[in-house]
N, C-alpha and C. Protein backbone atom coordinates (compact mmCIF):
# COMPACT_ATOMS: atom_id res chain seq x y z
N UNK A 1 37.79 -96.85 -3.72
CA UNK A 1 39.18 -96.61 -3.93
C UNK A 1 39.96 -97.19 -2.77
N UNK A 2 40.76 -97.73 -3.41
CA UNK A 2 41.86 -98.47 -2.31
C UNK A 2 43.37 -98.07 -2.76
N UNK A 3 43.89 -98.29 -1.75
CA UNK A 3 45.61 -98.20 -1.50
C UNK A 3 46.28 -99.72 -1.18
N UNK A 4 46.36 -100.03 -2.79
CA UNK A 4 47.26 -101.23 -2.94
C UNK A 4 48.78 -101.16 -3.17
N UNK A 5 49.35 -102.62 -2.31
CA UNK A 5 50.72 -102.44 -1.97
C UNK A 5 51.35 -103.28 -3.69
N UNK A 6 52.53 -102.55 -4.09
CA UNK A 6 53.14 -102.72 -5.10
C UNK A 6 54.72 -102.46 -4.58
N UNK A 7 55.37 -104.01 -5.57
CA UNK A 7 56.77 -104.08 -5.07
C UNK A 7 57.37 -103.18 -6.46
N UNK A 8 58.16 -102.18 -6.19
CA UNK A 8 58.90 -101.48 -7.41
C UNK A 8 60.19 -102.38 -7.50
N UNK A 9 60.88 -101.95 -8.72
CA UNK A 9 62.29 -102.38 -9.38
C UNK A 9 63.07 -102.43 -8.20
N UNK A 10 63.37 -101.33 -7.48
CA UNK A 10 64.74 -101.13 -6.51
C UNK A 10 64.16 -102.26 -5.14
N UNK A 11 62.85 -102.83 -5.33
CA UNK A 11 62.63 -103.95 -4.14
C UNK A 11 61.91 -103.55 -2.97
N UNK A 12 61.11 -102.03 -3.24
CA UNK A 12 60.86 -101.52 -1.98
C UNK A 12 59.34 -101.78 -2.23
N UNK A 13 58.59 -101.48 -1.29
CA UNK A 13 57.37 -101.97 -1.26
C UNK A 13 56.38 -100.55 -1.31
N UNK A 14 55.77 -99.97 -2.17
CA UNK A 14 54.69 -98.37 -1.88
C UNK A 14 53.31 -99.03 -2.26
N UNK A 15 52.81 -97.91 -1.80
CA UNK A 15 51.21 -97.79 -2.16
C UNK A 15 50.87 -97.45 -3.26
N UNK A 16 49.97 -97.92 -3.75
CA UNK A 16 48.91 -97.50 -5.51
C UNK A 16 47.85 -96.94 -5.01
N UNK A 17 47.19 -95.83 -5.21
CA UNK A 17 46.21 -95.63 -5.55
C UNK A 17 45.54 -96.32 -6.16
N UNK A 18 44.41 -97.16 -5.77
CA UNK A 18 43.71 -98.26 -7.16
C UNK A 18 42.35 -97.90 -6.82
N UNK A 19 41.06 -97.20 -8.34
CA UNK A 19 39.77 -97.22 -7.95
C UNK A 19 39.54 -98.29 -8.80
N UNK A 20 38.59 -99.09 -8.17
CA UNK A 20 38.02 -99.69 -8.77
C UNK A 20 36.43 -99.83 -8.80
N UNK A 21 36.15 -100.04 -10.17
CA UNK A 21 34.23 -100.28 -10.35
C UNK A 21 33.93 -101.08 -10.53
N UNK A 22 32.41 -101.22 -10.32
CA UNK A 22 31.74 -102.33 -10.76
C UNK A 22 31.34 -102.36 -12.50
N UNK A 23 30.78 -103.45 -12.63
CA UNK A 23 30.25 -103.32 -14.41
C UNK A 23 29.43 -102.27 -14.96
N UNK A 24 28.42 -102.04 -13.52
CA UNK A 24 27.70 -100.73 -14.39
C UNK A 24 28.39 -99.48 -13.62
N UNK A 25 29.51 -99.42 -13.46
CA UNK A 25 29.81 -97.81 -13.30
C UNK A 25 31.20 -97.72 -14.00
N UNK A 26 31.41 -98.85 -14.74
CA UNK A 26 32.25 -99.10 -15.38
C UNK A 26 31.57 -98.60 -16.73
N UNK A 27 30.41 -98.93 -16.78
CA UNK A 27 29.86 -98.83 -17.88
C UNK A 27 29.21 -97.47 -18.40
N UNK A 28 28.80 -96.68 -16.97
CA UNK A 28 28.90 -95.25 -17.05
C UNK A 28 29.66 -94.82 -17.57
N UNK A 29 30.71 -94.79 -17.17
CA UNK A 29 31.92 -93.78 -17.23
C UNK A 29 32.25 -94.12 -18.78
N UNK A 30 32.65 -95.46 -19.27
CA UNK A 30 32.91 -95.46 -20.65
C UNK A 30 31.61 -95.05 -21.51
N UNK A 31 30.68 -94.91 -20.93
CA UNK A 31 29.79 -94.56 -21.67
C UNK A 31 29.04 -95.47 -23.35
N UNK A 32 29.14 -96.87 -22.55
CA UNK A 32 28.62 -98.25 -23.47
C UNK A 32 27.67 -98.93 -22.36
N UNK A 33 27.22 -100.20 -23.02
CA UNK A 33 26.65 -100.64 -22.18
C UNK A 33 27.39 -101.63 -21.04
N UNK A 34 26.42 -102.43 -20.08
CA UNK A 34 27.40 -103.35 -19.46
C UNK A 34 27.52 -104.39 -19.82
N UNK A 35 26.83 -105.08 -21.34
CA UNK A 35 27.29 -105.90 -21.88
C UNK A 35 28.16 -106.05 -22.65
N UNK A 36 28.27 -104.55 -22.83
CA UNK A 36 29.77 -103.88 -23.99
C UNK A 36 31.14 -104.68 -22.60
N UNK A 37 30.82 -104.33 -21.83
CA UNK A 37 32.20 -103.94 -20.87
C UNK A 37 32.18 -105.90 -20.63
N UNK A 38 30.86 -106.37 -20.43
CA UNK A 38 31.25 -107.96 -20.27
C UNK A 38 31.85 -108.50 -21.50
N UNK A 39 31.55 -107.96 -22.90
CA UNK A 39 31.97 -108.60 -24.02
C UNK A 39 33.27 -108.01 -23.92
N UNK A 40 34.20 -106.98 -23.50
CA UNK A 40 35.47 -106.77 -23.63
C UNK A 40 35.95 -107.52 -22.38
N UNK A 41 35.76 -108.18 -21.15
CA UNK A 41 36.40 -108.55 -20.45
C UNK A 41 36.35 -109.70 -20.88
N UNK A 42 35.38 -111.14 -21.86
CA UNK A 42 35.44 -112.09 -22.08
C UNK A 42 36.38 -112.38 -22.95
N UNK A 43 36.08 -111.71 -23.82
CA UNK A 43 37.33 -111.54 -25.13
C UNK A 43 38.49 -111.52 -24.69
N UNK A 44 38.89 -110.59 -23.60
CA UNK A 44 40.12 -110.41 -23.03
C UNK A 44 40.96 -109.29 -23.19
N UNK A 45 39.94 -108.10 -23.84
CA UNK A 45 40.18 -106.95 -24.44
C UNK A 45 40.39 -105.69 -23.11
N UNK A 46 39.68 -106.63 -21.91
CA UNK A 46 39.85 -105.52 -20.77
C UNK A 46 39.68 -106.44 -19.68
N UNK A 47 40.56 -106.05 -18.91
CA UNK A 47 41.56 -107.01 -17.62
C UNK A 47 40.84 -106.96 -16.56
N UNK A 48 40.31 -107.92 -15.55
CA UNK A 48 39.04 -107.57 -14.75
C UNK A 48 39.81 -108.54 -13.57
N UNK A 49 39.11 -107.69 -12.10
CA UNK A 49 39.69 -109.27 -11.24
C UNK A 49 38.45 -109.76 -10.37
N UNK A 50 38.77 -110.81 -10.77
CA UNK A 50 37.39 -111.66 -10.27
C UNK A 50 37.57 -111.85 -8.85
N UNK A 51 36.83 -111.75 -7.93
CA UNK A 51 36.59 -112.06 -6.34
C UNK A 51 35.65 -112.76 -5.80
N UNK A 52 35.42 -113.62 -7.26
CA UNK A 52 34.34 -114.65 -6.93
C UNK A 52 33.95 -115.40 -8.10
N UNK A 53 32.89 -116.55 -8.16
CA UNK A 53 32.69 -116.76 -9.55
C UNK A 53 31.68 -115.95 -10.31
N UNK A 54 30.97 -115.10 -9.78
CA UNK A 54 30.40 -113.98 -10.24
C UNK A 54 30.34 -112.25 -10.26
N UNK A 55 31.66 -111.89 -9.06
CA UNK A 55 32.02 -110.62 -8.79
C UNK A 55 33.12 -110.28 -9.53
N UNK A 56 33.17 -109.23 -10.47
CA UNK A 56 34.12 -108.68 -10.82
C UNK A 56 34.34 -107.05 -10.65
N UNK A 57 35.14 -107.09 -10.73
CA UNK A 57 35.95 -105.34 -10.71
C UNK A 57 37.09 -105.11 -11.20
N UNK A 58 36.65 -104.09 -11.81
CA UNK A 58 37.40 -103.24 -13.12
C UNK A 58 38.01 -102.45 -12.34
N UNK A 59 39.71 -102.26 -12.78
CA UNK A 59 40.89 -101.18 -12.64
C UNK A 59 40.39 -99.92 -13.44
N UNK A 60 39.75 -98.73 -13.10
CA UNK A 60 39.81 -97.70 -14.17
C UNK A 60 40.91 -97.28 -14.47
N UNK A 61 42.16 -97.78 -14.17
CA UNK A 61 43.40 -97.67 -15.49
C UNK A 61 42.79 -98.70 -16.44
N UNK A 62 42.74 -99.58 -16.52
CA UNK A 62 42.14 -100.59 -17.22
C UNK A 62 41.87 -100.38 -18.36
N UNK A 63 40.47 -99.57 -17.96
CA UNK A 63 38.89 -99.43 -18.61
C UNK A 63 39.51 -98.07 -19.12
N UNK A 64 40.59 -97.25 -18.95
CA UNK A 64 40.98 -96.03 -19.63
C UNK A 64 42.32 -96.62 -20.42
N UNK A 65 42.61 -97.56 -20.64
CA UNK A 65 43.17 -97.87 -21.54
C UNK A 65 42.83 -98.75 -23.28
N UNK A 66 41.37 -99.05 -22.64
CA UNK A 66 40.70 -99.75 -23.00
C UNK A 66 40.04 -98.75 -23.75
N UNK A 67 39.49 -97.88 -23.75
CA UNK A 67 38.08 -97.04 -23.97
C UNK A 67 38.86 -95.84 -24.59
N UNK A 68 40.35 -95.79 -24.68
CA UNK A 68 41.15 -94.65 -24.96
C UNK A 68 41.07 -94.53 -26.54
């Protein structure tokens, strides 16, 4: 879990709460597999940010909007 900076409407700058997972604890929690969670991020069905050409991590807002 991290505390990412976000600019709001009125221009001011706060903190987010942001957790983020990996594929298989991503894949826990929704309770599919982690090829379920790679076939929804390829598709484009669930929003992932890449930090490499093989690291990704999932927003669990994301993956709870996704899995909702």
């Amino acid at each position: 879990m991290i505390d990412q900076p976000v600019r709001v409407s009125s221009g001011a700058v706060v903190r987010v709460h942001v957790e983020w997972l990996t594929v298989a604890e991503a894949a826990a929690f929704a309770k599919v597999s982690e090829k379920t969670i790679r076939r929804w991020y390829t598709s484009g069905r669930l929003e992932v940010d890449r930090l490499g050409p093989r690291l990704v991590r999932i927003r669990r807002s994301a993956l709870l909007d996704v899995a909702a």
